[in-house]
C-alpha atoms as a PDB file:
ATOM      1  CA  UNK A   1       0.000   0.000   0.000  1.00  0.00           C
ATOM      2  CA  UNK A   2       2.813   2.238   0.762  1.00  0.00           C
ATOM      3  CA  UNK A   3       5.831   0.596  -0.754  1.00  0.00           C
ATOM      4  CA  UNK A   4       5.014  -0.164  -3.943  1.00  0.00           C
ATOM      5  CA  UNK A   5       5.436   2.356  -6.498  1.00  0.00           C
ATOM      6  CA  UNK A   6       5.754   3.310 -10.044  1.00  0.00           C
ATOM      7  CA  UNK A   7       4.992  -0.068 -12.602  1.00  0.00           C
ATOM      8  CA  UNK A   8       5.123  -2.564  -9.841  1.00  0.00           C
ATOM      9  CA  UNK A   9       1.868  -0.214  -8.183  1.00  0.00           C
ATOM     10  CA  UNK A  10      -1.903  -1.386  -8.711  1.00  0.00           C
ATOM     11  CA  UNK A  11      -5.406  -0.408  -8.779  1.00  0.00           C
ATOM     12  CA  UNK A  12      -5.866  -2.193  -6.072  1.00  0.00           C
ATOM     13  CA  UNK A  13      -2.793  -0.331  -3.880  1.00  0.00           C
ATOM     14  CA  UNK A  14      -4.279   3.141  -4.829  1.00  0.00           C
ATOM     15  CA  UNK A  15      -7.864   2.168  -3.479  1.00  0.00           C
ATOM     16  CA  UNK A  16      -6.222   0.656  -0.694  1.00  0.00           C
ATOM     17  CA  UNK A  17      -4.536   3.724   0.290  1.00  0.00           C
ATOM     18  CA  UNK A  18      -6.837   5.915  -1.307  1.00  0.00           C
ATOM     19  CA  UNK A  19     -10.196   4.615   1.378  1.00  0.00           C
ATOM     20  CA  UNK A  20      -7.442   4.697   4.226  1.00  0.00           C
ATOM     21  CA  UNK A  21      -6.604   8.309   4.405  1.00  0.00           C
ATOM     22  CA  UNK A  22      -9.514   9.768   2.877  1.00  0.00           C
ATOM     23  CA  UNK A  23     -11.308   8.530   6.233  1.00  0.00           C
ATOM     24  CA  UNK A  24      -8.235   9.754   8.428  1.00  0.00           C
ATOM     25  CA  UNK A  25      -9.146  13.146   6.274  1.00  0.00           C
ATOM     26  CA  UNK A  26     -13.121  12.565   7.064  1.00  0.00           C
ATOM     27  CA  UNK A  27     -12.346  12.528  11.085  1.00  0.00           C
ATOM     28  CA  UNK A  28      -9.648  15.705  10.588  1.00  0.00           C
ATOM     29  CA  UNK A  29     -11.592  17.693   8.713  1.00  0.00           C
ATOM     30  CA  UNK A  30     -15.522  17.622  11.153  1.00  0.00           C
ATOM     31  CA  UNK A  31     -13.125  17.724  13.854  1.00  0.00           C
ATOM     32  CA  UNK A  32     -11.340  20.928  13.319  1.00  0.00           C
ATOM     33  CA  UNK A  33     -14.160  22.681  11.819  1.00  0.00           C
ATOM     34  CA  UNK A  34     -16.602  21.657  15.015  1.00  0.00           C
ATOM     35  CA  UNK A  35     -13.692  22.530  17.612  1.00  0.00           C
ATOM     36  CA  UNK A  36     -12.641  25.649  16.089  1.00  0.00           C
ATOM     37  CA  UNK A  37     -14.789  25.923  13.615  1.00  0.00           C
ATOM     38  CA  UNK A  38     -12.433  26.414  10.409  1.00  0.00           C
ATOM     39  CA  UNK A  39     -12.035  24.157   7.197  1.00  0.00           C
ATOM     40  CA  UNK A  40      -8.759  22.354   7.972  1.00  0.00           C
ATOM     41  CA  UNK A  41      -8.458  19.856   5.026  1.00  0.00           C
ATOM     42  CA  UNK A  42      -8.558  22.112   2.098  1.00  0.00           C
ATOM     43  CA  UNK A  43      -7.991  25.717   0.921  1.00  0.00           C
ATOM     44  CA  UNK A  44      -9.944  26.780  -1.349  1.00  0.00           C
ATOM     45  CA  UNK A  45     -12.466  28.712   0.901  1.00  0.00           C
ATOM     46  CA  UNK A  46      -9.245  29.746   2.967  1.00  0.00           C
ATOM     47  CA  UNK A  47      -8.180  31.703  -0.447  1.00  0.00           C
ATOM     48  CA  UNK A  48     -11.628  33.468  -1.078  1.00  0.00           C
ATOM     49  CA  UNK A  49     -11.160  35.113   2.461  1.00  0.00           C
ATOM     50  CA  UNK A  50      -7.928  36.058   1.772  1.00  0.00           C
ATOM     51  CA  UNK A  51      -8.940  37.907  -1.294  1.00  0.00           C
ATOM     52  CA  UNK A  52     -11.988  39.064  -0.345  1.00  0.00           C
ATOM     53  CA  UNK A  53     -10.412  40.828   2.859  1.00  0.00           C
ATOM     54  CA  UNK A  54      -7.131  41.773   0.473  1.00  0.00           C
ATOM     55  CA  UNK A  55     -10.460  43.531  -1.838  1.00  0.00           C
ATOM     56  CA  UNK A  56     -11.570  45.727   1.440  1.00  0.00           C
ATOM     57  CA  UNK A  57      -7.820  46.325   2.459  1.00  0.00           C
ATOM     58  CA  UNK A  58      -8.243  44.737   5.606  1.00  0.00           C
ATOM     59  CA  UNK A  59      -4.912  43.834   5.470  1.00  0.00           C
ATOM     60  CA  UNK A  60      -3.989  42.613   8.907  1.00  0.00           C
ATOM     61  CA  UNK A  61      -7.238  40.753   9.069  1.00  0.00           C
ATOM     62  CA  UNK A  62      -6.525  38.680   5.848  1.00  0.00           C
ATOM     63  CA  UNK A  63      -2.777  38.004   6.915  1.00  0.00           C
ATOM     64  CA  UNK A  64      -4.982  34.493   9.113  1.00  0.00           C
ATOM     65  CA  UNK A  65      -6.087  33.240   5.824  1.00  0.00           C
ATOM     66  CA  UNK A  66      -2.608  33.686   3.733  1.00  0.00           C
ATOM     67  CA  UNK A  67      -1.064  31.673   7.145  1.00  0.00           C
ATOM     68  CA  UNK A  68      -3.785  29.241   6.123  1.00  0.00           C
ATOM     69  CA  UNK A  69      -2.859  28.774   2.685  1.00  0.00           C
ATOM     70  CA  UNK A  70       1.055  28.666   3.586  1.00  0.00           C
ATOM     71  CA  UNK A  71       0.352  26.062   6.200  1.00  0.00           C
ATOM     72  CA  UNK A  72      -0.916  23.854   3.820  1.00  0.00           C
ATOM     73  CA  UNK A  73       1.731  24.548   1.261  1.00  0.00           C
ATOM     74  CA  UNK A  74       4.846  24.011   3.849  1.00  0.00           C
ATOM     75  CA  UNK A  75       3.154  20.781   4.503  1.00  0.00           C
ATOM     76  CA  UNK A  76       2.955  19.688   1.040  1.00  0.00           C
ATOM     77  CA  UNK A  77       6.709  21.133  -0.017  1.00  0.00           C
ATOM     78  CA  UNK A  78       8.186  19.214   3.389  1.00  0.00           C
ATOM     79  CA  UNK A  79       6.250  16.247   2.624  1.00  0.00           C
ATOM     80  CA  UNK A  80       7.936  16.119  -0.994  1.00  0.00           C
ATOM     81  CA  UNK A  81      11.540  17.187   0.162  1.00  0.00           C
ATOM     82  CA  UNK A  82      11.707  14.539   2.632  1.00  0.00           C
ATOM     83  CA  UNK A  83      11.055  11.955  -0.108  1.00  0.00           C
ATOM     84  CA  UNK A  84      12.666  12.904  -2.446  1.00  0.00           C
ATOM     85  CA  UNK A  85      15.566  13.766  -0.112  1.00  0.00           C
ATOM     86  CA  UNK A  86      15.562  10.034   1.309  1.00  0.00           C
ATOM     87  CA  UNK A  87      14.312   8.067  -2.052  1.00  0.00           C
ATOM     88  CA  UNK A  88      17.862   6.808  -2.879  1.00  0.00           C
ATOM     89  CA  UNK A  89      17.796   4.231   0.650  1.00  0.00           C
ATOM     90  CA  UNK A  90      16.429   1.494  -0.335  1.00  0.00           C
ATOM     91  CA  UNK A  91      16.208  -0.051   2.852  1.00  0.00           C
ATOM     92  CA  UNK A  92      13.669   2.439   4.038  1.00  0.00           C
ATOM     93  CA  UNK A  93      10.407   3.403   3.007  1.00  0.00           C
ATOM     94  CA  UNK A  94      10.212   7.252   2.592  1.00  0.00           C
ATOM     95  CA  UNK A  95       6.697   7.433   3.094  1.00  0.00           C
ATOM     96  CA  UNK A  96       6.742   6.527   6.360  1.00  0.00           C
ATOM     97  CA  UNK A  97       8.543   9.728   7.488  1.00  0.00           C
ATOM     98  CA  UNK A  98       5.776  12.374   6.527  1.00  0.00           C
ATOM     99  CA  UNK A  99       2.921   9.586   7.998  1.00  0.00           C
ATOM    100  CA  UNK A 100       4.970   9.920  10.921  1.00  0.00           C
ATOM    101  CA  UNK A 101       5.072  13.550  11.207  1.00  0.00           C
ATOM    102  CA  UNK A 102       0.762  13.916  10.481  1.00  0.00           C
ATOM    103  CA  UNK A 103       0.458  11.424  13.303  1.00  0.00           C
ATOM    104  CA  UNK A 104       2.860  13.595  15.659  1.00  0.00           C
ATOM    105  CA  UNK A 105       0.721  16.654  14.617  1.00  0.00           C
ATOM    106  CA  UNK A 106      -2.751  14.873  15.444  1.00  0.00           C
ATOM    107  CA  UNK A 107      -1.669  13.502  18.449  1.00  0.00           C
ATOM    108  CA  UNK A 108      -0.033  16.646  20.269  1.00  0.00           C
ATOM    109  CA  UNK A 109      -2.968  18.758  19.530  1.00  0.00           C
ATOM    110  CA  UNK A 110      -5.177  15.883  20.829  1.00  0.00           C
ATOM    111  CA  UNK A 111      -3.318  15.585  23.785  1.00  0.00           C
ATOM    112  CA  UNK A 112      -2.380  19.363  24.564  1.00  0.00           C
ATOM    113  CA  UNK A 113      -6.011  20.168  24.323  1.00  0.00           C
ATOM    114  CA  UNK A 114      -6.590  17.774  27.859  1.00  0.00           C
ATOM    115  CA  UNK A 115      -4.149  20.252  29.695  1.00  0.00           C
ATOM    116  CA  UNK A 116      -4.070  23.654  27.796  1.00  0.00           C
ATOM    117  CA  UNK A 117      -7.055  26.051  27.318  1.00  0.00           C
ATOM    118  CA  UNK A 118      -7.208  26.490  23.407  1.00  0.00           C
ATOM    119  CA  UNK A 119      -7.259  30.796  23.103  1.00  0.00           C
ATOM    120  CA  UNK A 120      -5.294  30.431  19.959  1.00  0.00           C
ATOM    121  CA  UNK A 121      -7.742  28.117  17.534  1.00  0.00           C
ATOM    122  CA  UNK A 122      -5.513  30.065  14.308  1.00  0.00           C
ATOM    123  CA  UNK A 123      -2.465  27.947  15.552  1.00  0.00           C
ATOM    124  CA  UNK A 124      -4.691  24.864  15.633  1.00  0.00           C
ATOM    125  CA  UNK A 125      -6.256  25.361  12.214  1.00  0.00           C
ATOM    126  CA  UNK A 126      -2.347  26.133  10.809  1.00  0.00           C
ATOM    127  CA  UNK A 127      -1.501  22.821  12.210  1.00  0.00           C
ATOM    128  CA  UNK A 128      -4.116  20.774  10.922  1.00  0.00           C
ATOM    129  CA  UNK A 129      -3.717  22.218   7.094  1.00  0.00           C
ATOM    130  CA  UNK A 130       0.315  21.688   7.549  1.00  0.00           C
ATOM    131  CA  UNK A 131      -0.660  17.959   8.672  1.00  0.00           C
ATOM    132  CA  UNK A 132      -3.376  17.419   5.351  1.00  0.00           C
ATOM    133  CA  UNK A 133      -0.547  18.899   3.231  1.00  0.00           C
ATOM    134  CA  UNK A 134       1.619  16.566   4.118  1.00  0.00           C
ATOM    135  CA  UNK A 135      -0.717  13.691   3.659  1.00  0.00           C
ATOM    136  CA  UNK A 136      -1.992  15.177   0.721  1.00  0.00           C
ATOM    137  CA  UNK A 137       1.728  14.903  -1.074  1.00  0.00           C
ATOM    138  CA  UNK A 138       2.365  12.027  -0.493  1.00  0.00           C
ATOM    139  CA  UNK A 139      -0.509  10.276  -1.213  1.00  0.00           C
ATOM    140  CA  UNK A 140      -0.153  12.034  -4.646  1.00  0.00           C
ATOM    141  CA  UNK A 141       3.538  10.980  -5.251  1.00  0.00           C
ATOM    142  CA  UNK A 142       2.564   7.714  -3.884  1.00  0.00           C
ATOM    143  CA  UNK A 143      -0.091   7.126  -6.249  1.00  0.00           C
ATOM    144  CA  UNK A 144       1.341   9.304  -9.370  1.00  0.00           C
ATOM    145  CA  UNK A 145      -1.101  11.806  -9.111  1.00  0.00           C
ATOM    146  CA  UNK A 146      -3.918   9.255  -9.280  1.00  0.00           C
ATOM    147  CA  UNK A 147      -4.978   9.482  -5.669  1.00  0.00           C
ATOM    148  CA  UNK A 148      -6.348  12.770  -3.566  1.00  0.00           C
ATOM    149  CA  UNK A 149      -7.681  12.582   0.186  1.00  0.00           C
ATOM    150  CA  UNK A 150      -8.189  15.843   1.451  1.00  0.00           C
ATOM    151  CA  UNK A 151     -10.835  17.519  -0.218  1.00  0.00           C
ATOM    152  CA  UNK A 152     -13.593  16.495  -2.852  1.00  0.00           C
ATOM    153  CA  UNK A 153     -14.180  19.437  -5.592  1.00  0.00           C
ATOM    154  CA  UNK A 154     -11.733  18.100  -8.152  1.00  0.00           C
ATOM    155  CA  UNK A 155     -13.061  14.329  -7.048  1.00  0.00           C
ATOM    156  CA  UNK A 156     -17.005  15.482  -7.881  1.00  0.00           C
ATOM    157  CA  UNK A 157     -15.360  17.174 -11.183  1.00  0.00           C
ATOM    158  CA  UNK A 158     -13.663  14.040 -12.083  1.00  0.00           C
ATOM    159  CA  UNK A 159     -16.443  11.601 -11.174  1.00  0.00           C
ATOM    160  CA  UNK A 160     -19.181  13.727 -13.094  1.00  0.00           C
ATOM    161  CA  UNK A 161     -16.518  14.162 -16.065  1.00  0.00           C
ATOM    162  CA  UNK A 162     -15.946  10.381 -16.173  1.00  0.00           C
ATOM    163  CA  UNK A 163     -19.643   8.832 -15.298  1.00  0.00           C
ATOM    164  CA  UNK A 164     -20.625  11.082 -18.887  1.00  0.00           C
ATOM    165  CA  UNK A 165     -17.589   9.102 -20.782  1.00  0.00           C
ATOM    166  CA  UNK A 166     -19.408   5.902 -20.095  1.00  0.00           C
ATOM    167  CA  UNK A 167     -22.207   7.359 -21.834  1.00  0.00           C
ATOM    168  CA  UNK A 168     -20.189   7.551 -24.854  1.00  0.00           C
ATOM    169  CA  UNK A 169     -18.761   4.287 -26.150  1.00  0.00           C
ATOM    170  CA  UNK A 170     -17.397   5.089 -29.054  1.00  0.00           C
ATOM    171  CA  UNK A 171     -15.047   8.249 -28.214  1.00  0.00           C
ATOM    172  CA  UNK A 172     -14.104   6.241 -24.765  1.00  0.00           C
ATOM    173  CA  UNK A 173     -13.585   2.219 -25.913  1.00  0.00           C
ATOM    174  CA  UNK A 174     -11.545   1.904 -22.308  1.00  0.00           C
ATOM    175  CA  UNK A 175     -14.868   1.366 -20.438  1.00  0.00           C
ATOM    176  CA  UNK A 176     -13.264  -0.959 -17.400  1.00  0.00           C
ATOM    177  CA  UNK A 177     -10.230   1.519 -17.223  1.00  0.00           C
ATOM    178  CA  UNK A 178     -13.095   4.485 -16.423  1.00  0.00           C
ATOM    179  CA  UNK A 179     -15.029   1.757 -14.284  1.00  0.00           C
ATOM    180  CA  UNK A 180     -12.128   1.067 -12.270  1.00  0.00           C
ATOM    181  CA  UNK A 181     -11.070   5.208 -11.627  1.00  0.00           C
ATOM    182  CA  UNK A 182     -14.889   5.903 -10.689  1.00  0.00           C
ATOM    183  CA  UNK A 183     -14.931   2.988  -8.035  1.00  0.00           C
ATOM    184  CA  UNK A 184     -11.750   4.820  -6.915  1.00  0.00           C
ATOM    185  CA  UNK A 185     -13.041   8.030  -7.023  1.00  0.00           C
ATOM    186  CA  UNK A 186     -16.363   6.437  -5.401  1.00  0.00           C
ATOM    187  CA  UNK A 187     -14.654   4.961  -2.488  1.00  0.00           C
ATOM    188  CA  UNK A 188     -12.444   8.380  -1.444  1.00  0.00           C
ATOM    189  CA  UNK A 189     -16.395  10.186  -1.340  1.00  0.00           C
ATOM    190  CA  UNK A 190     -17.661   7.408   0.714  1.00  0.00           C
ATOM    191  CA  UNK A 191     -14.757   6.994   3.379  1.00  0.00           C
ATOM    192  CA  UNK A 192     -14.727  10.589   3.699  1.00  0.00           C
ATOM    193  CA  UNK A 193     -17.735  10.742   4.595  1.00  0.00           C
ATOM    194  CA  UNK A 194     -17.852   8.081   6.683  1.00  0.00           C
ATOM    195  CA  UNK A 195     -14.201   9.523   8.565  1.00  0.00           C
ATOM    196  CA  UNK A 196     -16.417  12.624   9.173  1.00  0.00           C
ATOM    197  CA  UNK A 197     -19.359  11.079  10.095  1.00  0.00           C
ATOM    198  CA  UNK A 198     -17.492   8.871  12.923  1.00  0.00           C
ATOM    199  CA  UNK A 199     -15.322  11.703  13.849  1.00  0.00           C
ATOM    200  CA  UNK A 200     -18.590  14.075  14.232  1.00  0.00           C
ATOM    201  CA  UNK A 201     -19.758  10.931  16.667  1.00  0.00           C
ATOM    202  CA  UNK A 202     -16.900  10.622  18.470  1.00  0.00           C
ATOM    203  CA  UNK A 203     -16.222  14.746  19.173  1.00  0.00           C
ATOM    204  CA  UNK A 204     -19.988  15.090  19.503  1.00  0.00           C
ATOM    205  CA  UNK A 205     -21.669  12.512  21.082  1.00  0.00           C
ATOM    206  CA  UNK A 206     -18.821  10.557  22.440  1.00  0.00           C
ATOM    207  CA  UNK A 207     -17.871  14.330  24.075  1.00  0.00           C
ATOM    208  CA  UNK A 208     -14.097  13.186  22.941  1.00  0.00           C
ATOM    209  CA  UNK A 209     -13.381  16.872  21.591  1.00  0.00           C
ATOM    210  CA  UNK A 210     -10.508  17.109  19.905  1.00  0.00           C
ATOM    211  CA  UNK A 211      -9.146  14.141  21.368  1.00  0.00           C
ATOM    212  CA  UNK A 212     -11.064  12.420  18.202  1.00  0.00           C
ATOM    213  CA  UNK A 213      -7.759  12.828  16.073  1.00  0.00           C
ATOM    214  CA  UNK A 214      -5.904  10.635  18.004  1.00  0.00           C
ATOM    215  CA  UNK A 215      -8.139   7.957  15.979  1.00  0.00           C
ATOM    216  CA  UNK A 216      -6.658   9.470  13.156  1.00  0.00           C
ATOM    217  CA  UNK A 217      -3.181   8.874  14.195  1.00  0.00           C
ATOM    218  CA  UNK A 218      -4.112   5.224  15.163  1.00  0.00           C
ATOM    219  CA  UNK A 219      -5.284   4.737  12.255  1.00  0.00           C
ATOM    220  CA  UNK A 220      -2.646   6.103  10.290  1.00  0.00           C
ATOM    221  CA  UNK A 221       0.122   3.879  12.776  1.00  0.00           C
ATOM    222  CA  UNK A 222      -2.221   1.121  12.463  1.00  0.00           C
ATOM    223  CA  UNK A 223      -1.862   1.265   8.251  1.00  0.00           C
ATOM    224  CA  UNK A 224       2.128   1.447   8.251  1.00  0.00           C
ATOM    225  CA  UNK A 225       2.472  -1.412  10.965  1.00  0.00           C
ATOM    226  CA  UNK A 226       0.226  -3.313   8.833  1.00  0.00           C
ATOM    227  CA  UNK A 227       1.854  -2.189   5.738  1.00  0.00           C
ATOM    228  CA  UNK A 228       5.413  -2.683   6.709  1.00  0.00           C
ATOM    229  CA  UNK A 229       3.985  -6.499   8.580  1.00  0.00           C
ATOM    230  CA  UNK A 230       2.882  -7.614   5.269  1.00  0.00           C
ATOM    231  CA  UNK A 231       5.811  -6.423   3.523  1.00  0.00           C
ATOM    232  CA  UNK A 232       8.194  -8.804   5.818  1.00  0.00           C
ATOM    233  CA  UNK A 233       5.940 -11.590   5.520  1.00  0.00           C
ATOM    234  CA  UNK A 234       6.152 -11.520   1.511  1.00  0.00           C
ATOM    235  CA  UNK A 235       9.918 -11.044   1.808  1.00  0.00           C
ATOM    236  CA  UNK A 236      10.295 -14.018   4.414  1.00  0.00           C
ATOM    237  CA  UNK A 237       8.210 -16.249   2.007  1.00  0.00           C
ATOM    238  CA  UNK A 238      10.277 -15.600  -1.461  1.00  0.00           C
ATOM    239  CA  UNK A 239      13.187 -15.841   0.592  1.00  0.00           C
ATOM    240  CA  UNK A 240      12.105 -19.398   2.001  1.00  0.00           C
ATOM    241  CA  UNK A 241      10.522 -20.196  -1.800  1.00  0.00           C
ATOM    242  CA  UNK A 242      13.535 -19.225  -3.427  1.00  0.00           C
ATOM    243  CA  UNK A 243      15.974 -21.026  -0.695  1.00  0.00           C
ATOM    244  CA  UNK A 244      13.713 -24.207  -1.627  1.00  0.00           C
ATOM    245  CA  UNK A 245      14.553 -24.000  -5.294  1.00  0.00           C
ATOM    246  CA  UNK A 246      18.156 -23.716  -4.618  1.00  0.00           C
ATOM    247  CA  UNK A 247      17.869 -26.559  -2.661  1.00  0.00           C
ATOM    248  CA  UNK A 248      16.007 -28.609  -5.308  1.00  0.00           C
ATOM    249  CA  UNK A 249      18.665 -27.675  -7.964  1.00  0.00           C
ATOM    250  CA  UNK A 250      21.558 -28.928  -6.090  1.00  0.00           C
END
């Protein structure tokens, strides 16, 4: 799920990956905007603040929404340079280090929250876009641009661009290629929702507050154990395949 890259990746990697963190994103994104009540996956709305309060040169009041948008970049841009700064070891899996960071992020905000009075929510919301930024890179290197987690406009776009291909046969003969990328594109909608409808549960009903992202981060650990389990078990068994046609040769 997070290993395999490039030709040796499939379909079903990307939707593994793809229904994984798109429900971590479901749980980050009702969370943050219930506890402080600002979008935290995405930027788009951040931007249309910015500019509207850059249109009525309120300055100093806009300067919150460009910290926004540049949380969510510096995630992204660390995200990339620690993979592509570590790419060339092969004996570790470069993905692991930005997963590592969003789960550091999640779970000091969950737990600071239990001793500290929250009377900045701005430095909350900047953490929690630097955190989806992060995930949102790498899932897209991971996947080759195939895969997004963090918000759904370009998703609906895609979806209602490629459910009117099917009705068109002849211009679009690939019919179980377009299948396959709405399932995808199916499954992100669905386990975001379902992320945000169990974190809204959780913060709401459960009264965890914004100790609900330390699911997140559970489930994010819970994805690379499991990932990096079922790697060693493959390698173990070619190993001990391999060792038995040595043996049968000689």
């Amino acid at each position: 799920m997070f290993r395999h890259q490039g030709k040796s990746r499939t379909f079903k990697h990307n939707l593994q990956i793809a229904t994984f963190l798109s429900f971590v994103a479901g749980i980050v994104n009702v969370t943050g905007f219930l506890s402080i009540k600002q979008l935290t996956t995405n930027v788009t709305g951040h931007f249309a603040l910015f500019i509207n309060d850059l249109s009525n040169f309120e300055f100093w009041k806009g300067t919150i929404y460009f910290l926004y948008i540049f949380a969510f970049l510096f995630g992204s841009f660390l995200s990339s340079f620690l993979i592509e700064n570590y790419r060339g070891n092969k004996k570790l899996n470069v993905f692991v280090l930005p997963t590592i960071i969003e789960c550091i992020i999640l779970l000091s905000i969950a737990l600071m929250s239990n001793f500290v009075v929250i009377t900045h929510p701005d430095v909350i919301a900047c953490l929690l876009l630097f955190a989806m930024g992060i995930q949102n890179s790498f899932v897209t290197k991971i996947s080759n641009a195939v895969v997004r987690t963090t918000h759904l406009t370009g998703l609906f776009t895609d979806l209602g661009i490629e459910l009117s291909q099917l009705l068109f046969p002849k211009q679009h003969p690939n019919r179980e290629k377009i299948k396959a990328t709405i399932k995808l594109r199916i499954f992100i909608i669905l386990f975001f929702f379902a992320g945000g409808l169990i974190g809204g549960f959780l913060y709401s009903r459960i009264g965890l507050e914004l100790n609900t992202l330390i699911f997140g981060a559970i489930i994010l650990l819970s994805g690379l154990f499991y990932d990096d389990f079922r790697y060693r078990v493959i390698k173990t068994k070619r190993k001990y395949n391999q060792k038995k046609i040595n043996n049968l040769v000689t």
